[in-house]
C-alpha atoms as a PDB file:
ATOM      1  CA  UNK A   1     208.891 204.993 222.011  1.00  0.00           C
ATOM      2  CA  UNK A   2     210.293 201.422 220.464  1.00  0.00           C
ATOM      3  CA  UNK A   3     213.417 202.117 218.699  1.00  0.00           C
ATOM      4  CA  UNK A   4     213.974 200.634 215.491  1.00  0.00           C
ATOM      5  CA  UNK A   5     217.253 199.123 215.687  1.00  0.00           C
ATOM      6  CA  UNK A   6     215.516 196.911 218.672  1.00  0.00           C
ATOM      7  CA  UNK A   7     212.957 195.862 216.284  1.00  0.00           C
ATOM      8  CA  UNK A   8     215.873 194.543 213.931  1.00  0.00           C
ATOM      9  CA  UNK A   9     217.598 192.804 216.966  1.00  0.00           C
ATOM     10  CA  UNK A  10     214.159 191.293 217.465  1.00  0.00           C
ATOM     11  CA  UNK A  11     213.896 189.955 213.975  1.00  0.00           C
ATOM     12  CA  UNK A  12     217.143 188.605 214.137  1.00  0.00           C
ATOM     13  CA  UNK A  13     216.859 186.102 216.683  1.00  0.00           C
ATOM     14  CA  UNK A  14     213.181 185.216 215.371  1.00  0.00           C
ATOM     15  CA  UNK A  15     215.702 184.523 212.059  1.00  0.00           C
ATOM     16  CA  UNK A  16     218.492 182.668 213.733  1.00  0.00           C
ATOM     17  CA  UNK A  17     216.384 181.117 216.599  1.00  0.00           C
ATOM     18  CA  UNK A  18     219.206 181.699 218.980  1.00  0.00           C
ATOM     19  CA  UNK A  19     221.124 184.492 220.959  1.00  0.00           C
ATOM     20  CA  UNK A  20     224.011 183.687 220.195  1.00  0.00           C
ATOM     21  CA  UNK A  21     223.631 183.121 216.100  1.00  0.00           C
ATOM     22  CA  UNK A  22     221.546 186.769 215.837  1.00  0.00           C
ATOM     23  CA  UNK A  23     224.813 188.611 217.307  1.00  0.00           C
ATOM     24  CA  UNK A  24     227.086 187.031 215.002  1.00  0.00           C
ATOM     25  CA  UNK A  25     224.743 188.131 212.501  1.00  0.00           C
ATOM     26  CA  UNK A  26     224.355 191.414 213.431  1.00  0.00           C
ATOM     27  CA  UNK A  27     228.209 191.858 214.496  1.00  0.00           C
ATOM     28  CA  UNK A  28     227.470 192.413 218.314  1.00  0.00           C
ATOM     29  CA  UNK A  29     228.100 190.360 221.334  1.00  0.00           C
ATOM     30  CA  UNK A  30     225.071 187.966 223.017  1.00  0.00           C
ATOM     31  CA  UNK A  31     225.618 190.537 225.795  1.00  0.00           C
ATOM     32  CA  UNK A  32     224.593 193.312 223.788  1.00  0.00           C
ATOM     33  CA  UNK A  33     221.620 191.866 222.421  1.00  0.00           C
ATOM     34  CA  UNK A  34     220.122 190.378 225.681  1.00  0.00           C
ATOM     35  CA  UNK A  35     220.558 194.227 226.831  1.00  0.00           C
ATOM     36  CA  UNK A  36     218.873 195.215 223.371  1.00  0.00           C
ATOM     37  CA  UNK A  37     215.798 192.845 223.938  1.00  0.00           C
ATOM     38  CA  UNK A  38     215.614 193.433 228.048  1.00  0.00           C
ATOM     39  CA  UNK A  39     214.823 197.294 226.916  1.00  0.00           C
ATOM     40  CA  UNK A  40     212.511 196.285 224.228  1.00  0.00           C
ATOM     41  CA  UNK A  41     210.724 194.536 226.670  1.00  0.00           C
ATOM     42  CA  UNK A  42     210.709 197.244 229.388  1.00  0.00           C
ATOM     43  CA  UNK A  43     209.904 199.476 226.261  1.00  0.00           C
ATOM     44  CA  UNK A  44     206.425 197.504 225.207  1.00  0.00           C
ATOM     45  CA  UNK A  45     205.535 196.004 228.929  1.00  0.00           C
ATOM     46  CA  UNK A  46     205.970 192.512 227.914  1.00  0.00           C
ATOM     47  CA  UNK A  47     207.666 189.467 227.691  1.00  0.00           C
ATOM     48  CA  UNK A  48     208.763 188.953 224.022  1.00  0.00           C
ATOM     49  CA  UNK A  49     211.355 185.772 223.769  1.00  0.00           C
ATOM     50  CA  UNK A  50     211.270 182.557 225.717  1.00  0.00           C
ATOM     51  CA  UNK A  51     215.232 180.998 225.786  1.00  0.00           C
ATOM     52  CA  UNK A  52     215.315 177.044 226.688  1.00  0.00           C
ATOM     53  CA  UNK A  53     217.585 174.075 225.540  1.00  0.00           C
ATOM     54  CA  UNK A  54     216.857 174.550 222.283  1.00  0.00           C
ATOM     55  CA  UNK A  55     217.661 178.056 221.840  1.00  0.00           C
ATOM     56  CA  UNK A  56     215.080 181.433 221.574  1.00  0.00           C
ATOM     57  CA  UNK A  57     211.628 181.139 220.494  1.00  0.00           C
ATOM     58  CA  UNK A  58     209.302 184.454 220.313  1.00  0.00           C
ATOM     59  CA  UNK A  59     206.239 184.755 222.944  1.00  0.00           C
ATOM     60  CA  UNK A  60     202.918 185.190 221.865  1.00  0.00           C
ATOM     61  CA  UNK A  61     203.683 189.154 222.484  1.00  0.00           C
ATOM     62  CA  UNK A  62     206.811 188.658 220.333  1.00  0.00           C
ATOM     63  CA  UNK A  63     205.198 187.129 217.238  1.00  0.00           C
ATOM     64  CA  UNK A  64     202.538 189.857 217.310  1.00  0.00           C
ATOM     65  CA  UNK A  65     205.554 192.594 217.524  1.00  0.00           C
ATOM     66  CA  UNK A  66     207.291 191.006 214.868  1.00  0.00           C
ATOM     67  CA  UNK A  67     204.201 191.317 212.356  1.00  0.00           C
ATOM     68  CA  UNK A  68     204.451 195.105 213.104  1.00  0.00           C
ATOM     69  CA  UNK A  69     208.481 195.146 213.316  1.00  0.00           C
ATOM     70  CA  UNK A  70     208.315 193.774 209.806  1.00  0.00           C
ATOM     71  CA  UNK A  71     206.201 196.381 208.503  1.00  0.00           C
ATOM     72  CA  UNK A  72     208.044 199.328 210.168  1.00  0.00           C
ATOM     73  CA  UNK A  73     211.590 198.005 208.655  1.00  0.00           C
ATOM     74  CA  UNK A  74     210.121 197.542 205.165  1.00  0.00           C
ATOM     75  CA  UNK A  75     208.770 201.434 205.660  1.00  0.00           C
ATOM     76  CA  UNK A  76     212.431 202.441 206.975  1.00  0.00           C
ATOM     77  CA  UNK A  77     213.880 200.996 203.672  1.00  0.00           C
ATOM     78  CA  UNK A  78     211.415 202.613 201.542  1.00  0.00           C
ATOM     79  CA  UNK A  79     212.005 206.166 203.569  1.00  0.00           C
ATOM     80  CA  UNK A  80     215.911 205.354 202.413  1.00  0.00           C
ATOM     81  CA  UNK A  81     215.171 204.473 198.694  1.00  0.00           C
ATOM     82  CA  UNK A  82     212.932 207.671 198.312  1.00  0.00           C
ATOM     83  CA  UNK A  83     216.001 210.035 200.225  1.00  0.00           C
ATOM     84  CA  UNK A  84     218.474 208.369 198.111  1.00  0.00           C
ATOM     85  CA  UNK A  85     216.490 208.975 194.932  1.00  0.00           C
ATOM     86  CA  UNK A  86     215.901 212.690 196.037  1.00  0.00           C
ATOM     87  CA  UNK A  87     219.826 212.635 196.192  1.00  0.00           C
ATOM     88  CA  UNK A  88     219.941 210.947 192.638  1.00  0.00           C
ATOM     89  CA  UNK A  89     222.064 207.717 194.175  1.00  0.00           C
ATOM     90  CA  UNK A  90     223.118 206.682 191.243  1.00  0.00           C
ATOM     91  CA  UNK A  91     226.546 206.268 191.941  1.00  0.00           C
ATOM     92  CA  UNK A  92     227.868 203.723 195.187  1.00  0.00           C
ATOM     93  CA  UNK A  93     227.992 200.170 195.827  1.00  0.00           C
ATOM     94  CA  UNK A  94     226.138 197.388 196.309  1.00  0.00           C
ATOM     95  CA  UNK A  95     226.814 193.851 197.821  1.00  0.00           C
ATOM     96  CA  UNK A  96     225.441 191.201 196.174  1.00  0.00           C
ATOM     97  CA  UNK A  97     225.668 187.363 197.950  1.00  0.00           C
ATOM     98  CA  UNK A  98     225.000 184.169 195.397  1.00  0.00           C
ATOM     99  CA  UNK A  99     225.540 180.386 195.125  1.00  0.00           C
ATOM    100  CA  UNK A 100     228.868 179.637 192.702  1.00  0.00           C
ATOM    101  CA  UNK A 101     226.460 178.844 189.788  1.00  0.00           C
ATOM    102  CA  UNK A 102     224.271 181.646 190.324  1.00  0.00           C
ATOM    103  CA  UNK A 103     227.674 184.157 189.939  1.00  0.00           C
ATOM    104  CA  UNK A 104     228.724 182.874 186.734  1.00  0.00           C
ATOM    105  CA  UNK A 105     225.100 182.764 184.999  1.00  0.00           C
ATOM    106  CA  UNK A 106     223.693 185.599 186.464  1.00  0.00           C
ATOM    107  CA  UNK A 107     225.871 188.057 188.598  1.00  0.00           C
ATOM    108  CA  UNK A 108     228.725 188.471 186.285  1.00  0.00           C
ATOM    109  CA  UNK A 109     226.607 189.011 183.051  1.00  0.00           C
ATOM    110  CA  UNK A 110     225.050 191.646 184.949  1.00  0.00           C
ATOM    111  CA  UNK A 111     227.807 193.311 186.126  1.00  0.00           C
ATOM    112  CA  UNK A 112     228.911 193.587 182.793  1.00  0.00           C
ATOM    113  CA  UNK A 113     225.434 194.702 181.318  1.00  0.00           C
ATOM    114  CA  UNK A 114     225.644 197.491 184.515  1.00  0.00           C
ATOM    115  CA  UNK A 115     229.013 198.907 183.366  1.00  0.00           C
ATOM    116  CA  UNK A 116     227.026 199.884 180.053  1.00  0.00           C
ATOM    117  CA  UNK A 117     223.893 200.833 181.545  1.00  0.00           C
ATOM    118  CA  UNK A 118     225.057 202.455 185.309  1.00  0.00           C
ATOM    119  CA  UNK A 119     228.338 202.888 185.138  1.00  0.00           C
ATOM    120  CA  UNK A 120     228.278 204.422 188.671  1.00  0.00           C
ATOM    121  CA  UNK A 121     227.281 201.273 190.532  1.00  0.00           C
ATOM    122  CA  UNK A 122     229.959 198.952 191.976  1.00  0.00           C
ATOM    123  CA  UNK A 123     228.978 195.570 192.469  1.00  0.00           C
ATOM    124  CA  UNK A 124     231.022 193.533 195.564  1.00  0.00           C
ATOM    125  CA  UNK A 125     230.559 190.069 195.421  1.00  0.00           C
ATOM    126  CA  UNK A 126     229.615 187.154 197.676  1.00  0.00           C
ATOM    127  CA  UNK A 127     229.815 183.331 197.780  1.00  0.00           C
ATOM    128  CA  UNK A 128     226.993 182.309 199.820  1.00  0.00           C
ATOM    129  CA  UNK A 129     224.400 179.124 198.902  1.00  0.00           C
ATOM    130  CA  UNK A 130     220.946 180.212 198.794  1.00  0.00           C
ATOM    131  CA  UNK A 131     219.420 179.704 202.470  1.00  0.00           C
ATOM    132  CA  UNK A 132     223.005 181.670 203.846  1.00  0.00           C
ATOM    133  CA  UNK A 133     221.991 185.132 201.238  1.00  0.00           C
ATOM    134  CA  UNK A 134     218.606 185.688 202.498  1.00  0.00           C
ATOM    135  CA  UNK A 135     219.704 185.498 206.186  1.00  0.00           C
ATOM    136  CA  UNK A 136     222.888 187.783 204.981  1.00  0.00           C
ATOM    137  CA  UNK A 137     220.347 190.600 203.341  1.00  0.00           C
ATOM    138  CA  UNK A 138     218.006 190.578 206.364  1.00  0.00           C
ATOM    139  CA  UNK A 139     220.614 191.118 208.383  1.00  0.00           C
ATOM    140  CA  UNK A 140     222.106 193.761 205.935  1.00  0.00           C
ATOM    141  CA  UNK A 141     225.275 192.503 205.276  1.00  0.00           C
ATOM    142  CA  UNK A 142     224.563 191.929 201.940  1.00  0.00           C
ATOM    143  CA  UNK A 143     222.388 194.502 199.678  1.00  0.00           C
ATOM    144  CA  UNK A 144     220.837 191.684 197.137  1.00  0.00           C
ATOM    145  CA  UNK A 145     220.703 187.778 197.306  1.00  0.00           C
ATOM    146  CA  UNK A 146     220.241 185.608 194.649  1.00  0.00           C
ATOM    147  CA  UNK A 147     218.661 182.836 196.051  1.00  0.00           C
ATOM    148  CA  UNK A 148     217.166 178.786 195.234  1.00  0.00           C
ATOM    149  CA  UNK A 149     214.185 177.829 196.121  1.00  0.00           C
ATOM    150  CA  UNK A 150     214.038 175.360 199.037  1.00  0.00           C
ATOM    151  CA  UNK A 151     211.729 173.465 201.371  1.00  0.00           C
ATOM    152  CA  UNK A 152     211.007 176.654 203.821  1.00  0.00           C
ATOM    153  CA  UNK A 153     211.912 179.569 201.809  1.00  0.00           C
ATOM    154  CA  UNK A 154     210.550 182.852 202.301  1.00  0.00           C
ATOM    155  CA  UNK A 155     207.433 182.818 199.549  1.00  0.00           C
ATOM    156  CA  UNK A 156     206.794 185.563 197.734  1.00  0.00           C
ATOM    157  CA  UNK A 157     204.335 187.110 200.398  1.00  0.00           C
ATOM    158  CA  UNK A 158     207.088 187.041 202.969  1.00  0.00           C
ATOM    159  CA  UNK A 159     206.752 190.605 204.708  1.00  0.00           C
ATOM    160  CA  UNK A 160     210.345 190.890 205.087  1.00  0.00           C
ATOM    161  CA  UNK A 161     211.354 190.104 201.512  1.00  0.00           C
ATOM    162  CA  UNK A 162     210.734 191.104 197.875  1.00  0.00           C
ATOM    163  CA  UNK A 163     211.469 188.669 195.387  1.00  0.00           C
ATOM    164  CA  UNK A 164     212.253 188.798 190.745  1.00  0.00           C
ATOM    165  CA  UNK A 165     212.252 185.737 189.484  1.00  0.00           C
ATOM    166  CA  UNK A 166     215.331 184.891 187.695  1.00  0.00           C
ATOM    167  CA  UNK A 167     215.565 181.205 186.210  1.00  0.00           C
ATOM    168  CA  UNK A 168     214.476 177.652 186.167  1.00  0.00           C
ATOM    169  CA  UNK A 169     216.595 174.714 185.290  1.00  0.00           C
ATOM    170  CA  UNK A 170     216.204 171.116 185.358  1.00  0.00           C
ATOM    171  CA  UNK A 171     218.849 168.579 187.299  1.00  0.00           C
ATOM    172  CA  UNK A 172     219.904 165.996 185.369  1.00  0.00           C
ATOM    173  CA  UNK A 173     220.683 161.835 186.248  1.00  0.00           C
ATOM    174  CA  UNK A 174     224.436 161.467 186.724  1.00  0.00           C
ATOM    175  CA  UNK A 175     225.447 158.256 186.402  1.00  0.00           C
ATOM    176  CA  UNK A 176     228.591 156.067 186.355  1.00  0.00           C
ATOM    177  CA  UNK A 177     229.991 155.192 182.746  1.00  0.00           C
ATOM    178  CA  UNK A 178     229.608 151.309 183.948  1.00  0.00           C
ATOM    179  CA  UNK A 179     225.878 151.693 185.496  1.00  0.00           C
ATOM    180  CA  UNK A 180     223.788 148.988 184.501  1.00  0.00           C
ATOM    181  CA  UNK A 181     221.292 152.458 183.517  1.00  0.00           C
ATOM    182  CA  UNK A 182     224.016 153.858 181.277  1.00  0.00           C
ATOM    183  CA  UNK A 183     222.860 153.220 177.733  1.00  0.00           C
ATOM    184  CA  UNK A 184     218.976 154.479 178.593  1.00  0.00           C
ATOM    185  CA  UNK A 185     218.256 157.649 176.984  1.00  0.00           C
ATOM    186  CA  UNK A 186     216.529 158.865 180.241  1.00  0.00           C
ATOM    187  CA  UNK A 187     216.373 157.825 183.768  1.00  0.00           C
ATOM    188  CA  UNK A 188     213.416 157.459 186.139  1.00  0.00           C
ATOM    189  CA  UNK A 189     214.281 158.093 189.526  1.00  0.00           C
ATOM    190  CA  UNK A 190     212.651 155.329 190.885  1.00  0.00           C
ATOM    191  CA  UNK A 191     215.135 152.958 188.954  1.00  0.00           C
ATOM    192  CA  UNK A 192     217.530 154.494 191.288  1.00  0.00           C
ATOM    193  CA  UNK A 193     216.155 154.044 194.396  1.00  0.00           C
ATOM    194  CA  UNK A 194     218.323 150.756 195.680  1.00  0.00           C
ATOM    195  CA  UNK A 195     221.559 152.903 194.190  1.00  0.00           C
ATOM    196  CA  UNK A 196     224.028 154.386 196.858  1.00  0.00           C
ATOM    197  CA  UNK A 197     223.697 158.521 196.534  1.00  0.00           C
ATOM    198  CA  UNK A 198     226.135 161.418 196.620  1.00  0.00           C
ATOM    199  CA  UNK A 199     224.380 165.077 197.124  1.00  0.00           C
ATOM    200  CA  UNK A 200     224.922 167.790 198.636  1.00  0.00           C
ATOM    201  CA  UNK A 201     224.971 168.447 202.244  1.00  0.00           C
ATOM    202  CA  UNK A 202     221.608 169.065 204.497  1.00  0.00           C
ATOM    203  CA  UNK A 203     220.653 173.232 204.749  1.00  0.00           C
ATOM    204  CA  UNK A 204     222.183 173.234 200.846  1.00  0.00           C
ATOM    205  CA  UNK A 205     218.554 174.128 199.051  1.00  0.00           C
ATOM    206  CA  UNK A 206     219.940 171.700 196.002  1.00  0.00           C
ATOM    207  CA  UNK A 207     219.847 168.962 198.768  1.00  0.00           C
ATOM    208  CA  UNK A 208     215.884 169.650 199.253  1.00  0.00           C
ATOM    209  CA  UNK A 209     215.148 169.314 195.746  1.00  0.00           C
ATOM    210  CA  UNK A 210     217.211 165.894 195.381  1.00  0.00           C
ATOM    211  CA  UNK A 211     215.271 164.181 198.952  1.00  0.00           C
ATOM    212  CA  UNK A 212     212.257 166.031 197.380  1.00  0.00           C
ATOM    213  CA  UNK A 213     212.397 164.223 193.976  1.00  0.00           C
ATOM    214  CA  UNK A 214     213.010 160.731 195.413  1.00  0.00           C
ATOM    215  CA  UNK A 215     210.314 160.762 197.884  1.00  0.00           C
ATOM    216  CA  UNK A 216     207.662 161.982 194.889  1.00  0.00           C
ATOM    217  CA  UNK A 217     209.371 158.916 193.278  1.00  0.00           C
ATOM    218  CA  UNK A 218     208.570 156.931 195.637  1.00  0.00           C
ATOM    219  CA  UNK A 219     211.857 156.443 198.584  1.00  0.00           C
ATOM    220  CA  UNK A 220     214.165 158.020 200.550  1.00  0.00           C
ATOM    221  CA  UNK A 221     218.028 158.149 199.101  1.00  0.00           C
ATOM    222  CA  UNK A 222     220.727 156.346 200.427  1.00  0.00           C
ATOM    223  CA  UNK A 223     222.845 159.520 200.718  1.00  0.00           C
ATOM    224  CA  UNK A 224     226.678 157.688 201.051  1.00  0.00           C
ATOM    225  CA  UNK A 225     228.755 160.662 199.983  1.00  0.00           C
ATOM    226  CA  UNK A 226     227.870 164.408 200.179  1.00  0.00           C
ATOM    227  CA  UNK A 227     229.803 167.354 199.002  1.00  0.00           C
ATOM    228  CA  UNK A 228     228.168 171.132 198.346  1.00  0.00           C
ATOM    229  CA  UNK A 229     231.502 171.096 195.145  1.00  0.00           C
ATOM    230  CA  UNK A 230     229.347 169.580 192.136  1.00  0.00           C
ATOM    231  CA  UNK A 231     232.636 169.038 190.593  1.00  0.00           C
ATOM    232  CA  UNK A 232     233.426 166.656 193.944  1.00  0.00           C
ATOM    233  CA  UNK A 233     230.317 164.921 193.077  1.00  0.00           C
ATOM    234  CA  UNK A 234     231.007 164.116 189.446  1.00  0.00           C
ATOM    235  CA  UNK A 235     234.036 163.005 190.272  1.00  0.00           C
ATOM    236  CA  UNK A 236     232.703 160.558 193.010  1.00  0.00           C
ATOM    237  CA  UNK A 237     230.164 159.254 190.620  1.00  0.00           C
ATOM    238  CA  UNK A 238     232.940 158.827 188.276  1.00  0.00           C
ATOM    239  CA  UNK A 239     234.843 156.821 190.437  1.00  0.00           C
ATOM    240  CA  UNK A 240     231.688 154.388 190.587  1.00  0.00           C
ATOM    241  CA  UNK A 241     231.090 155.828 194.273  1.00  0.00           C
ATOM    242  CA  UNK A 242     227.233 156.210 193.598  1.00  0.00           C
ATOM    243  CA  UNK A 243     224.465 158.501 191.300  1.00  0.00           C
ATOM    244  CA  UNK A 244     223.672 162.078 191.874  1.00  0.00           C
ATOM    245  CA  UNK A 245     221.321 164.534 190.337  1.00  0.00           C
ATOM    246  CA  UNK A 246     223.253 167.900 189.452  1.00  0.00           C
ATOM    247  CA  UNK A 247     221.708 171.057 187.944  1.00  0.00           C
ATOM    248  CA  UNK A 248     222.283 171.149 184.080  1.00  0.00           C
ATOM    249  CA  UNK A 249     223.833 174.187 184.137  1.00  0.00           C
ATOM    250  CA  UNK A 250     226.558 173.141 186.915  1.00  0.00           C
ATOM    251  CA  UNK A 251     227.862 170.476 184.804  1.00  0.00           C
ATOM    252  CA  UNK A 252     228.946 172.758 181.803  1.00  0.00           C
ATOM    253  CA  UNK A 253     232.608 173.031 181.473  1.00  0.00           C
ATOM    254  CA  UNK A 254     233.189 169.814 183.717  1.00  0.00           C
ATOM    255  CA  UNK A 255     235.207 166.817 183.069  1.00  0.00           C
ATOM    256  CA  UNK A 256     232.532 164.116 182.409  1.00  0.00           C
ATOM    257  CA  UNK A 257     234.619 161.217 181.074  1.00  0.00           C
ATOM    258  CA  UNK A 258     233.806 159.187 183.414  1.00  0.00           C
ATOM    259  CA  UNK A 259     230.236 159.590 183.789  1.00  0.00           C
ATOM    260  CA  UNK A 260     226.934 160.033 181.534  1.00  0.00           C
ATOM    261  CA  UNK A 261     224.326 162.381 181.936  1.00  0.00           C
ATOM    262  CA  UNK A 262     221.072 161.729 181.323  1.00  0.00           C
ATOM    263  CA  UNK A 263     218.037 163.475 181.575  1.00  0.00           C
ATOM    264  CA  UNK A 264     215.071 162.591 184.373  1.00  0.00           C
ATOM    265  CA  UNK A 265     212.229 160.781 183.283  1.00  0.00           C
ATOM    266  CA  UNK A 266     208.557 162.669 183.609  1.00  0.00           C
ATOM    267  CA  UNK A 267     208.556 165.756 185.742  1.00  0.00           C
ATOM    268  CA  UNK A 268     212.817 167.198 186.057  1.00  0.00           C
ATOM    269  CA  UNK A 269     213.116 168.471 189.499  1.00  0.00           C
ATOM    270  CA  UNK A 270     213.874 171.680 189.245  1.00  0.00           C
ATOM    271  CA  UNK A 271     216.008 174.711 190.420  1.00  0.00           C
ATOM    272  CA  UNK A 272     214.308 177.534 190.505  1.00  0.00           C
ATOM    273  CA  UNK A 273     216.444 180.844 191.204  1.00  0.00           C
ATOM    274  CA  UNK A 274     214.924 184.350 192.462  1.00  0.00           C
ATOM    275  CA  UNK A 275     216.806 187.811 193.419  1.00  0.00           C
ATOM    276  CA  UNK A 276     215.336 189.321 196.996  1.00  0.00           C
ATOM    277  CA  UNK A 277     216.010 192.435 198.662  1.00  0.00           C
ATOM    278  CA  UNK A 278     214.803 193.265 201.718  1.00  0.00           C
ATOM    279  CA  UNK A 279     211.325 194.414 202.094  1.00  0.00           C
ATOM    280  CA  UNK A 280     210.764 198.032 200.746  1.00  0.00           C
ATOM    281  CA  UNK A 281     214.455 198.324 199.202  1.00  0.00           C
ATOM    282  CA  UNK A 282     213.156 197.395 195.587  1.00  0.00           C
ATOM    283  CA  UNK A 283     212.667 200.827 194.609  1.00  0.00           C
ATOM    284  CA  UNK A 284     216.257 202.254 195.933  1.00  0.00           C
ATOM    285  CA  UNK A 285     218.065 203.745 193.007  1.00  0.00           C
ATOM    286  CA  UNK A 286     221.006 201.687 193.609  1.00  0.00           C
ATOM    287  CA  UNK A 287     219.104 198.201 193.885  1.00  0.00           C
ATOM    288  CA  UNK A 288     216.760 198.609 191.506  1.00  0.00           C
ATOM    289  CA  UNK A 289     219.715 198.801 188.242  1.00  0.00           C
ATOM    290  CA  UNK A 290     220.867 195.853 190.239  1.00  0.00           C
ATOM    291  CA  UNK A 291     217.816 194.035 190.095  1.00  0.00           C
ATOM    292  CA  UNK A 292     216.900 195.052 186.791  1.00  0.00           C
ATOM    293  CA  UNK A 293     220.453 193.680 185.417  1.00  0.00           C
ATOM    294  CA  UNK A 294     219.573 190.365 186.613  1.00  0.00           C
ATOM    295  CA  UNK A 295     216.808 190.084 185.409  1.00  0.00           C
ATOM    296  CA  UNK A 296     217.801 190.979 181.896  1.00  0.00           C
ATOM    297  CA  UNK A 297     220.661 188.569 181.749  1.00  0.00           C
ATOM    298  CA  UNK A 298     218.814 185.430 183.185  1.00  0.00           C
ATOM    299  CA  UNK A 299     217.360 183.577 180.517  1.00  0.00           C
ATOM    300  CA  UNK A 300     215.179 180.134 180.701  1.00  0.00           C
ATOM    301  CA  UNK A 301     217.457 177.248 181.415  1.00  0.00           C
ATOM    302  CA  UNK A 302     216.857 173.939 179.528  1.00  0.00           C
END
């Protein structure tokens, strides 16, 4: 009989590609989980992860396990919604991890449309950019993520995942007050492509859409400063230091003195922002309020 909670440990490293990075995940030691996958193996009669220089990689028996593990622990969390609706559930907590931005457009409001509507749910809280919150729900240290699209996302057919739509917004040119592009009344990228860059770091989704946008434009940014703080990187383009796309709705309530902001010319690359549980959890009676919150308070972003 394969136990469950080896299936999870399984799914893990598949997720964090090493040992060492699924323990931390999953609060145990490497020890543990090498014991954890050594009696998964004995369990199924074969050899399920290869480990080499560049950390853990699933065999061909592991890959086909881990179509099946994914169903089972989608089933498990649908067994747990259904008990906890039998059990009415409609009073506890539930952790929800989200990019800065995403808390104060998002989250918040719905925390505050949940006190009307389920008074009984608790939200807790966490400050996590989008790639880090999926990771942190399949590992289930965080109930809900909300989440930006990036290059290598879970899609929406992801067996582990269910996604709600939340939001779309546009990024916007930021530009020094003295840039020779300052007085236009909107900015093609590829006018910027000889400019030195400030974005955010690599693994932030927000730096995907930036590389993403110049390359459709045509090259490859000069990326000179990078900070994940879009406050850091007004203030760098402010001090002349380069141009930087920033979503439109990070650069409300900012001190833009020293820059303009203009809009892209043609197609805005875009943020798009999604809520995800993990697979089968949709319809538990504390996530579901949760979910439903979100979606009520997001609105189109233009």
């Amino acid at each position: 009989m394969i136990e469950a909670r080896r299936l999870h440990i399984l799914r893990a490293v598949a997720d964090h590609r090493t040992v060492t990075a699924a323990a931390a995940a999953l609060y145990l030691t490497p020890s543990a989980v090498s014991q954890q996958l050594a009696a998964l193996e004995q369990e199924t009669g074969h050899h399920l992860v290869e480990r080499g220089a560049r950390g853990a990689r699933l065999t061909a028996a592991g890959e086909i396990l881990l179509s099946h593990a994914n169903a089972v622990l989608a089933q498990l969390e649908r067994a747990e919604s259904e008990l906890a609706a039998y059990g009415s559930g409609e009073a506890g907590t539930v952790t929800v991890a989200a990019f800065a931005t995403g808390i104060g457009l998002v989250v918040a409001p719905a925390i505050t449309e949940l006190a009307a509507s389920s008074p009984g749910i608790r939200v807790r809280v966490r400050d996590a950019e989008g790639d880090a919150s999926l990771l942190m729900v399949l590992d289930r240290q965080v109930d809900v993520a909300v989440a930006v699209e990036y290059r290598g996302a879970p899609g929406e057919d992801d067996p582990r995942l269910t996604r709600v739509p939340l939001y779309a917004e546009p990024f916007d040119a930021v530009l020094p007050v003295g840039h020779r592009l300052a007085g236009a009344p909107r900015v093609a990228l590829a006018d910027l492509a000889k400019d030195p860059w400030i974005g955010p770091y690599p693994g932030n989704p927000c730096h995907d859409v930036v590389v993403l946008a110049c390359e459709y434009a045509g090259f490859a940014p000069d990326l000179e400063h990078s900070s994940d703080d879009f406050r850091a990187v007004v203030a760098l383009a402010s001090a002349a230091a380069g141009v930087a796309l920033v979503p439109r709705s990070a650069l409300r309530g900012m001190d833009l003195a020293g820059v303009v902001v203009r809009p892209v010319d043609g197609v805005a690359p875009t943020r798009r922002v999604f809520a995800a549980v993990r697979r089968g959890a949709e319809a538990h009676p504390l996530f579901r309020p949760v979910l439903a919150a979100l979606g009520a308070v997001a609105v189109p972003r233009g």
